[in-house]
PDB file of N, CA and C in Angstrom:
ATOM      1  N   UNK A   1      -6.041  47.075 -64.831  1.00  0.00           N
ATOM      2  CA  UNK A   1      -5.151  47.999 -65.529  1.00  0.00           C
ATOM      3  C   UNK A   1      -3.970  47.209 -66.072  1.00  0.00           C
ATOM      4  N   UNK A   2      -3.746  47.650 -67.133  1.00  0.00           N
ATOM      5  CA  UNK A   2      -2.920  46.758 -67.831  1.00  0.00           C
ATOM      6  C   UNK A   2      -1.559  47.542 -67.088  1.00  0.00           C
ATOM      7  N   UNK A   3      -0.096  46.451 -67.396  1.00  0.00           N
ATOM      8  CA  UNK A   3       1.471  46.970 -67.345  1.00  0.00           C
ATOM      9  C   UNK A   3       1.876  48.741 -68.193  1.00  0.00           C
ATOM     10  N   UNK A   4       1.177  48.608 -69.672  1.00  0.00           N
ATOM     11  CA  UNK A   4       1.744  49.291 -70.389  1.00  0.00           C
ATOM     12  C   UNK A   4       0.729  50.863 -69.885  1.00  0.00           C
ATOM     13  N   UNK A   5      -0.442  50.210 -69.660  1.00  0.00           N
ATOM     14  CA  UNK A   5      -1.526  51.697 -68.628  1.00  0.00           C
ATOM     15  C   UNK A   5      -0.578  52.493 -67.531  1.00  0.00           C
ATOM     16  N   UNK A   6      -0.338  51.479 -66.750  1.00  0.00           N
ATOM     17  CA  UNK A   6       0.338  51.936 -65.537  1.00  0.00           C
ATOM     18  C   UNK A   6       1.720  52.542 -65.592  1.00  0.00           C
ATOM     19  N   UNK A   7       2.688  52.089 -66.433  1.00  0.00           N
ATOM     20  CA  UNK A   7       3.352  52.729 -66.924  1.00  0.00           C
ATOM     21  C   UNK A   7       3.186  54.190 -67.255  1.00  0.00           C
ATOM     22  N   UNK A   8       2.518  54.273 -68.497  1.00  0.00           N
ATOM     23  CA  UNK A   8       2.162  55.448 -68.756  1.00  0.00           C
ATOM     24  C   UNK A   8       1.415  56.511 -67.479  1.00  0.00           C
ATOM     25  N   UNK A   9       0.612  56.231 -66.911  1.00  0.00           N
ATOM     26  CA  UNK A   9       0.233  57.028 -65.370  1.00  0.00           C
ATOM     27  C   UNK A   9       1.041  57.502 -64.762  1.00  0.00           C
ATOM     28  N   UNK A  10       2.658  56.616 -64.280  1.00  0.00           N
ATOM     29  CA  UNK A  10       3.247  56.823 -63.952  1.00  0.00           C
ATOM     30  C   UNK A  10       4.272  58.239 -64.038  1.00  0.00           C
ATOM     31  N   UNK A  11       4.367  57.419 -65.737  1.00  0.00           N
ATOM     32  CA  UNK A  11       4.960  58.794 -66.646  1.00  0.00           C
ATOM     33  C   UNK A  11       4.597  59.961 -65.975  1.00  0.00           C
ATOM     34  N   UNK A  12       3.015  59.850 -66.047  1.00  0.00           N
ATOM     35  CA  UNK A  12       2.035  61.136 -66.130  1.00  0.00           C
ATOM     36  C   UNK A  12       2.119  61.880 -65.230  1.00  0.00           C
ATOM     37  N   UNK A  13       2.321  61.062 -63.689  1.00  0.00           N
ATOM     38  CA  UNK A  13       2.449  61.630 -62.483  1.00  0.00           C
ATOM     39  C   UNK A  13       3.970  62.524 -62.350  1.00  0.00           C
ATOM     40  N   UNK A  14       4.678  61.578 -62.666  1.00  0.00           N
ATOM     41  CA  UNK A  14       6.226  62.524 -62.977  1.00  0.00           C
ATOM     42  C   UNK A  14       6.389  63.492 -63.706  1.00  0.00           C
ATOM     43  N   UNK A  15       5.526  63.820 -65.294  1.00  0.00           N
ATOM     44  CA  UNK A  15       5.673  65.245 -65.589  1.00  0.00           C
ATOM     45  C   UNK A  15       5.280  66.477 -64.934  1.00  0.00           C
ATOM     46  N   UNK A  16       3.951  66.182 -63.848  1.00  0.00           N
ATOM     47  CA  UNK A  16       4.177  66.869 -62.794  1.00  0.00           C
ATOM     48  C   UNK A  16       3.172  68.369 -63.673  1.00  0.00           C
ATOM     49  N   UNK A  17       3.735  69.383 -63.326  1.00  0.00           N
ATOM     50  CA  UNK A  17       3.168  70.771 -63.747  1.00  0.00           C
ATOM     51  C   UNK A  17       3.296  71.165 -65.022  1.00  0.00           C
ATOM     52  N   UNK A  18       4.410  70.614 -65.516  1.00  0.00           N
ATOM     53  CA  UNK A  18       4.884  70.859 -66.851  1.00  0.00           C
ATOM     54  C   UNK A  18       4.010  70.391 -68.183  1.00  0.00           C
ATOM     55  N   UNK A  19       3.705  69.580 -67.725  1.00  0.00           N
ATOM     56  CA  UNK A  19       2.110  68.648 -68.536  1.00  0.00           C
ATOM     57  C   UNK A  19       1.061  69.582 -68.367  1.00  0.00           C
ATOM     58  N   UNK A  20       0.552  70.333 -67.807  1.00  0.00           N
ATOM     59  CA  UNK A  20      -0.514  71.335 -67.498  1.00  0.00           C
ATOM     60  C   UNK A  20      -0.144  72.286 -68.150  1.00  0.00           C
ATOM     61  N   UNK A  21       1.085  72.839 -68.447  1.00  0.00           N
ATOM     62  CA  UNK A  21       1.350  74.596 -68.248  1.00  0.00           C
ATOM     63  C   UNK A  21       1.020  75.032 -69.710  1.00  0.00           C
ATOM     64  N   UNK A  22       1.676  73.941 -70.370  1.00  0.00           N
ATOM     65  CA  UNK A  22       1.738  74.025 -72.162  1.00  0.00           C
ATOM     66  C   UNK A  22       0.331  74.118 -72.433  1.00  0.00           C
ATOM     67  N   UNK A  23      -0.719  73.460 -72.114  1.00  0.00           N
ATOM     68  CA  UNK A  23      -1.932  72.939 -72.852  1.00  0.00           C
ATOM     69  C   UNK A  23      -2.776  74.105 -72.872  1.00  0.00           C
ATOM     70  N   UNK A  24      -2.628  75.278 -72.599  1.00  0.00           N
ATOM     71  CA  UNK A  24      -3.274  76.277 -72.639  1.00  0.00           C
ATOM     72  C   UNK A  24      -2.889  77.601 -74.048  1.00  0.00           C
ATOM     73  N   UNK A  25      -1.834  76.808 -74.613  1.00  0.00           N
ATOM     74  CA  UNK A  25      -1.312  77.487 -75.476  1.00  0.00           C
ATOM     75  C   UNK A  25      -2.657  77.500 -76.705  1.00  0.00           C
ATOM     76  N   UNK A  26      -2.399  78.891 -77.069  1.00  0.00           N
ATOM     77  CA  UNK A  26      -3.953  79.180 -78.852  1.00  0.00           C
ATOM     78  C   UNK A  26      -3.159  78.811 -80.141  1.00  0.00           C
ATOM     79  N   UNK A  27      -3.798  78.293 -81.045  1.00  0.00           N
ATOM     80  CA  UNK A  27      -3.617  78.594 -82.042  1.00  0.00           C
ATOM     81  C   UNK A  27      -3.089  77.720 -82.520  1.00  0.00           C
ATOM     82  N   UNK A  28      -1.907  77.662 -83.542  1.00  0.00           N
ATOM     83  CA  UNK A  28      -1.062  76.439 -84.262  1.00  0.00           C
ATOM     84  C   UNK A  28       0.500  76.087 -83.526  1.00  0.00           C
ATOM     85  N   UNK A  29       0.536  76.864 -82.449  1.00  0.00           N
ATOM     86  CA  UNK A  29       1.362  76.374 -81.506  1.00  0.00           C
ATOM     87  C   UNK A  29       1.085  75.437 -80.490  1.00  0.00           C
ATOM     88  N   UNK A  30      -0.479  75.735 -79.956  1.00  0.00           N
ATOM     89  CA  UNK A  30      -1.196  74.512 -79.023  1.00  0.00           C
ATOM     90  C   UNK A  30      -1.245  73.147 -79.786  1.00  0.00           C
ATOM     91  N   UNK A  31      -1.764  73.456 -80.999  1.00  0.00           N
ATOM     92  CA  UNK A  31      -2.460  72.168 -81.762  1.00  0.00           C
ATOM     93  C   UNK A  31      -0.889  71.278 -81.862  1.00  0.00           C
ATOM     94  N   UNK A  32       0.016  71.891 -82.283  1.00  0.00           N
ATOM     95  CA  UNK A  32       1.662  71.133 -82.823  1.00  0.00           C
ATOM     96  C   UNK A  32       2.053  70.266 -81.422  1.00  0.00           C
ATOM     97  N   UNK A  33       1.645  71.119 -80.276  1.00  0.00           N
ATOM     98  CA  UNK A  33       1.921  70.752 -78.751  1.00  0.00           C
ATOM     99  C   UNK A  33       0.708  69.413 -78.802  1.00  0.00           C
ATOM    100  N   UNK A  34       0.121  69.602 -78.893  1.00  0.00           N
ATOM    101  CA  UNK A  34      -1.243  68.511 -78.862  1.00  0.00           C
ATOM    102  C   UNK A  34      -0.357  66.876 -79.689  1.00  0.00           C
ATOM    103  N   UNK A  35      -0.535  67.906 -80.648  1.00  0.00           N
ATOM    104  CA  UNK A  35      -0.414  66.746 -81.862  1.00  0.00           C
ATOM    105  C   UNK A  35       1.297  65.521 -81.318  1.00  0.00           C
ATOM    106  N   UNK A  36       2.267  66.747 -80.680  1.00  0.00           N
ATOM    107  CA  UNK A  36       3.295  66.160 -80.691  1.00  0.00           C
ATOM    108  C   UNK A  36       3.423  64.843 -79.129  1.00  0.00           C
ATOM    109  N   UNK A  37       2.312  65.490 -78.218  1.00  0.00           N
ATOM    110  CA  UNK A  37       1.985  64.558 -77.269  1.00  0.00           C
ATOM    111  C   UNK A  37       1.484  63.841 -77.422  1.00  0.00           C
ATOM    112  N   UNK A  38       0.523  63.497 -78.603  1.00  0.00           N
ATOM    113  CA  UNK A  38      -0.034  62.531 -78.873  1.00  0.00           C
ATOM    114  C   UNK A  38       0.884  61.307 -79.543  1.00  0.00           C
ATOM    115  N   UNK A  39       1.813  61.696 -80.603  1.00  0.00           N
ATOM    116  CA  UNK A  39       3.052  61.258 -80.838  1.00  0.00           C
ATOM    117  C   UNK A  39       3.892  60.398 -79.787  1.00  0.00           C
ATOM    118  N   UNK A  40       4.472  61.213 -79.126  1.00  0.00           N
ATOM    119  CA  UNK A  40       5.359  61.093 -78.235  1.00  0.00           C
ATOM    120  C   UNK A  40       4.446  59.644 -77.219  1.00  0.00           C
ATOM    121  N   UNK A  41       3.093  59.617 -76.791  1.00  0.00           N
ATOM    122  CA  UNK A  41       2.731  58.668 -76.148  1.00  0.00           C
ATOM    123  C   UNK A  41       2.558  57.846 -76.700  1.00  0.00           C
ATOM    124  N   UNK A  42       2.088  57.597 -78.246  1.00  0.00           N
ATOM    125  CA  UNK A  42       2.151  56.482 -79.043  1.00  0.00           C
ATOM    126  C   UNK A  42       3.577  55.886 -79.095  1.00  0.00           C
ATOM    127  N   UNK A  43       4.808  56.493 -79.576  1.00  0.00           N
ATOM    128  CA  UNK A  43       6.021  55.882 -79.485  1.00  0.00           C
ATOM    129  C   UNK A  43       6.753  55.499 -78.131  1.00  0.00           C
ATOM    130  N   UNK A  44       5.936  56.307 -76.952  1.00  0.00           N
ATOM    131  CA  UNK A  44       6.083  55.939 -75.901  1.00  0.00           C
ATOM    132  C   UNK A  44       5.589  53.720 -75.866  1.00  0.00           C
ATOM    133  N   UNK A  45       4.298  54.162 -75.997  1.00  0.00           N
ATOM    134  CA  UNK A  45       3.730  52.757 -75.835  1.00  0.00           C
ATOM    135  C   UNK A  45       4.806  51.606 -76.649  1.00  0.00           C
ATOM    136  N   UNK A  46       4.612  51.916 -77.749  1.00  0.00           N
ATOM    137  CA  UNK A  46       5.015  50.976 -78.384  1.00  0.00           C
ATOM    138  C   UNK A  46       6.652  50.654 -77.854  1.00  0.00           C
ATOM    139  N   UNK A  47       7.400  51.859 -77.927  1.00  0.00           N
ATOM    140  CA  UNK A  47       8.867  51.287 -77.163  1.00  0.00           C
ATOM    141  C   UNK A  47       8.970  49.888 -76.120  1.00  0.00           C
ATOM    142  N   UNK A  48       7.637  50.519 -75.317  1.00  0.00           N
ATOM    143  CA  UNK A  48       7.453  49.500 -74.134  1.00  0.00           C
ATOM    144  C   UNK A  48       7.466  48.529 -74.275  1.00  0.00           C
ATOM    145  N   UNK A  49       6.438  48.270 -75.059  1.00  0.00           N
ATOM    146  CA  UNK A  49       5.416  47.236 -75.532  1.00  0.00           C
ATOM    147  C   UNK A  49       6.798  46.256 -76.432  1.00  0.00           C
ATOM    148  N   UNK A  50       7.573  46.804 -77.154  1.00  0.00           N
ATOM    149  CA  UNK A  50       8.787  46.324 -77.897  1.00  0.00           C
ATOM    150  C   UNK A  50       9.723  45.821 -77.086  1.00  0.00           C
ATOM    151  N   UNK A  51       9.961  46.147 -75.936  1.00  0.00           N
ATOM    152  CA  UNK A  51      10.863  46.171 -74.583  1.00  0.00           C
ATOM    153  C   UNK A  51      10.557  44.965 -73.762  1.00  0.00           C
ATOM    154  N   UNK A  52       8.964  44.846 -73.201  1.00  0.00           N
ATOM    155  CA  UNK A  52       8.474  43.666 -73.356  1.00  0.00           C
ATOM    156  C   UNK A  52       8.355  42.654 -74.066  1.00  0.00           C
ATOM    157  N   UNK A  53       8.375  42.669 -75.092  1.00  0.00           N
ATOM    158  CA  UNK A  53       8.310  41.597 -75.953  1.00  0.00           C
ATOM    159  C   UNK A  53       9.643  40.651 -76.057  1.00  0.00           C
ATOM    160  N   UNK A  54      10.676  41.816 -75.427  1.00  0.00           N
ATOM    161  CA  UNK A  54      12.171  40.958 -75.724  1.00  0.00           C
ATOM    162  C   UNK A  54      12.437  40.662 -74.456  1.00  0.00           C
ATOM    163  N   UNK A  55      11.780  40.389 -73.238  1.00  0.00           N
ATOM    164  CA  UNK A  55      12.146  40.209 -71.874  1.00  0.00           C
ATOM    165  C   UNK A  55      12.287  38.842 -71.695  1.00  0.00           C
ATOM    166  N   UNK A  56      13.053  37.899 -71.036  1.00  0.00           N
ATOM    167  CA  UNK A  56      13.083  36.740 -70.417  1.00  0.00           C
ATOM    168  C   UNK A  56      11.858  36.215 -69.640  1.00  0.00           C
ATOM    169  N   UNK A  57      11.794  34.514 -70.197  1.00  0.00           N
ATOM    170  CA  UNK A  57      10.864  34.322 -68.617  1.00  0.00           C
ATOM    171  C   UNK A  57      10.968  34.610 -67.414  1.00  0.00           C
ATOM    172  N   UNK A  58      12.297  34.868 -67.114  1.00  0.00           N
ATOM    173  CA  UNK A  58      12.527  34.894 -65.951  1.00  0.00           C
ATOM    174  C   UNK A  58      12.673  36.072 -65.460  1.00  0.00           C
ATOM    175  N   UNK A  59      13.044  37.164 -66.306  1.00  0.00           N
ATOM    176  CA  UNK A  59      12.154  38.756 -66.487  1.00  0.00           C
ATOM    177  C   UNK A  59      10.985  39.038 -65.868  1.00  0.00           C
ATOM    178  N   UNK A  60      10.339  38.112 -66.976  1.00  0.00           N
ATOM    179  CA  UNK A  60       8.659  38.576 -66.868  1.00  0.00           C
ATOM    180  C   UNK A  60       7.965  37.488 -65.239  1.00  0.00           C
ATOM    181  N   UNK A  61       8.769  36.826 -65.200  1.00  0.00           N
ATOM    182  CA  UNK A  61       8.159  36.195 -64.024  1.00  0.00           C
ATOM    183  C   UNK A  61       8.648  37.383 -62.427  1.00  0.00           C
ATOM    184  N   UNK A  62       9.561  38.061 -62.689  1.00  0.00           N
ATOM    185  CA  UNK A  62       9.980  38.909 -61.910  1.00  0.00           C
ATOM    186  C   UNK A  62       9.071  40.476 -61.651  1.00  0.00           C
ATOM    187  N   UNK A  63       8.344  40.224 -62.811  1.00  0.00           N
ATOM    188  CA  UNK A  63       7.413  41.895 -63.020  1.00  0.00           C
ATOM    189  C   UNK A  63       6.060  41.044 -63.080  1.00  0.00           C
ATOM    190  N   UNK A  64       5.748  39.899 -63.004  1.00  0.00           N
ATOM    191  CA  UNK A  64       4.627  39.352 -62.444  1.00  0.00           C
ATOM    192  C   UNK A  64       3.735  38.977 -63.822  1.00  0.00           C
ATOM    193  N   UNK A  65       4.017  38.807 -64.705  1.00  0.00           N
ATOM    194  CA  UNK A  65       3.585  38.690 -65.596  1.00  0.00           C
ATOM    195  C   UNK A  65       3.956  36.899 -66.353  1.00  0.00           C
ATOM    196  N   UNK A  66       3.209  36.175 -67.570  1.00  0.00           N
ATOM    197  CA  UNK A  66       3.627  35.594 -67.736  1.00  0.00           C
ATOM    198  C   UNK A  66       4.141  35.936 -69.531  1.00  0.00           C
ATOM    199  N   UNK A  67       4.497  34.380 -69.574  1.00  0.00           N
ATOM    200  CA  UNK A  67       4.940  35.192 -71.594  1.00  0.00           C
ATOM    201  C   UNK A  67       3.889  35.191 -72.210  1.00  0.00           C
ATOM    202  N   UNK A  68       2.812  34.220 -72.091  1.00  0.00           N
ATOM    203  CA  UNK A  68       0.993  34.486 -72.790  1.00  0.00           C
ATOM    204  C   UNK A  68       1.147  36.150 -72.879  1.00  0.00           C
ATOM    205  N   UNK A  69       1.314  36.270 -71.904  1.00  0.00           N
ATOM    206  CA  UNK A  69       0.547  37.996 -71.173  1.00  0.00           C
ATOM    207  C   UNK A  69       1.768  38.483 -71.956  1.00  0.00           C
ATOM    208  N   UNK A  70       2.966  38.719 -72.145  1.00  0.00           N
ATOM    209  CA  UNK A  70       3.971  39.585 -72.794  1.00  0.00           C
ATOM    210  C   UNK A  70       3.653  39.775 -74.532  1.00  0.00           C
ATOM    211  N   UNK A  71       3.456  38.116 -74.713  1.00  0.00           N
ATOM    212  CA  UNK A  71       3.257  38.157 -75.715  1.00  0.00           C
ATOM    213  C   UNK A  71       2.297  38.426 -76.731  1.00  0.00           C
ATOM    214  N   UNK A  72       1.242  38.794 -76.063  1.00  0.00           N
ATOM    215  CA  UNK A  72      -0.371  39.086 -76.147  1.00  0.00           C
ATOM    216  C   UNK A  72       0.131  40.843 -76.067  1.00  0.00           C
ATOM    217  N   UNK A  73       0.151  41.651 -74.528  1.00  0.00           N
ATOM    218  CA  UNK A  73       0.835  42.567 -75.046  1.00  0.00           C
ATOM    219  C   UNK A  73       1.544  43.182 -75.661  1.00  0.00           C
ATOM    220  N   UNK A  74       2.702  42.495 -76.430  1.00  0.00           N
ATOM    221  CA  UNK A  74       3.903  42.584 -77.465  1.00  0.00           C
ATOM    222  C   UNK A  74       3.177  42.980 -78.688  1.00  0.00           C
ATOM    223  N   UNK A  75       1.817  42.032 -78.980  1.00  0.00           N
ATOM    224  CA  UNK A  75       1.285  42.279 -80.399  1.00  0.00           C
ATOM    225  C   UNK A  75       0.197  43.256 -80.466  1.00  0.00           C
ATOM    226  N   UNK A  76      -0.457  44.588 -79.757  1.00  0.00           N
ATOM    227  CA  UNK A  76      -0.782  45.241 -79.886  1.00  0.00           C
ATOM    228  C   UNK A  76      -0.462  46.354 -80.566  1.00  0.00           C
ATOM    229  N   UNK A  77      -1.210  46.631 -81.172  1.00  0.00           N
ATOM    230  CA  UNK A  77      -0.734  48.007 -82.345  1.00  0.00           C
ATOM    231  C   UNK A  77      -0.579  49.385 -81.377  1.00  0.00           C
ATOM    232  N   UNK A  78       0.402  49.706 -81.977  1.00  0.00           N
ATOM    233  CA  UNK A  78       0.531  51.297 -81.501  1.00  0.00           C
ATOM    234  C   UNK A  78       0.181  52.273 -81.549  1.00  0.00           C
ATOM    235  N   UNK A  79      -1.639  52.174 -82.131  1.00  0.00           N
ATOM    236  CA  UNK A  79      -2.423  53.251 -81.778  1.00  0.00           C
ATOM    237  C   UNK A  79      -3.668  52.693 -80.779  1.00  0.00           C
ATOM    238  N   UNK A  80      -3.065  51.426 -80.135  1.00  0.00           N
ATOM    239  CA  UNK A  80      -4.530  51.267 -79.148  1.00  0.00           C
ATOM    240  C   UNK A  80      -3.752  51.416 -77.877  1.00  0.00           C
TER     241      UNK A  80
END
C-alpha cells in the first residue's frame, strides 16, 4: 500500500457515518454528491502528493520513505 493509499483510508475511517448517510440520496442531488467526492479525493491526492514532493530528506527519512520514492510519488497524475 502506497503513503498516499493509506492516507486516504485513513481519511476514510475518520469520516466515520457521515460518508454513508449522504450516498443514498436520488436523483441530481446524489449524482452532484457523487461527482463532488470524487473531486474532493482527487484534489485530496494531489495536495498530498504536492506536499510530498516539497518535503526534506530528512522529512522523508522520518516518514520512512526515500526521495526516489517521494519523487516517483510527486510525479503521479491526479487522476490515478
Amino acid at each position: 500500500m502506497g503513503t498516499i493509499d493509506a492516507i486516504q483510508l485513513s481519511h476514510k475511517r475518520n469520516a466515520g457515518i457521515a460518508d454513508t448517510a449522504s450516498n443514498s440520496k436520488p436523483g441530481p442531488v446524489g449524482a452532484l454528491l457523487r461527482l463532488w467526492r470524487a473531486y474532493s479525493a482527487l484534489a485530496s491526492k494531489r495536495r498530498s502528493r504536492l506536499a510530498l514532493g516539497e518535503l526534506s530528506a530528512e522529512q522523508l527519512k522520518d516518514i520512512g520513505l526515500t526521495e526516489a520514492e517521494a519523487r516517483r510519488e510527486a510525479a503521479v497524475p491526479f487522476w490515478r
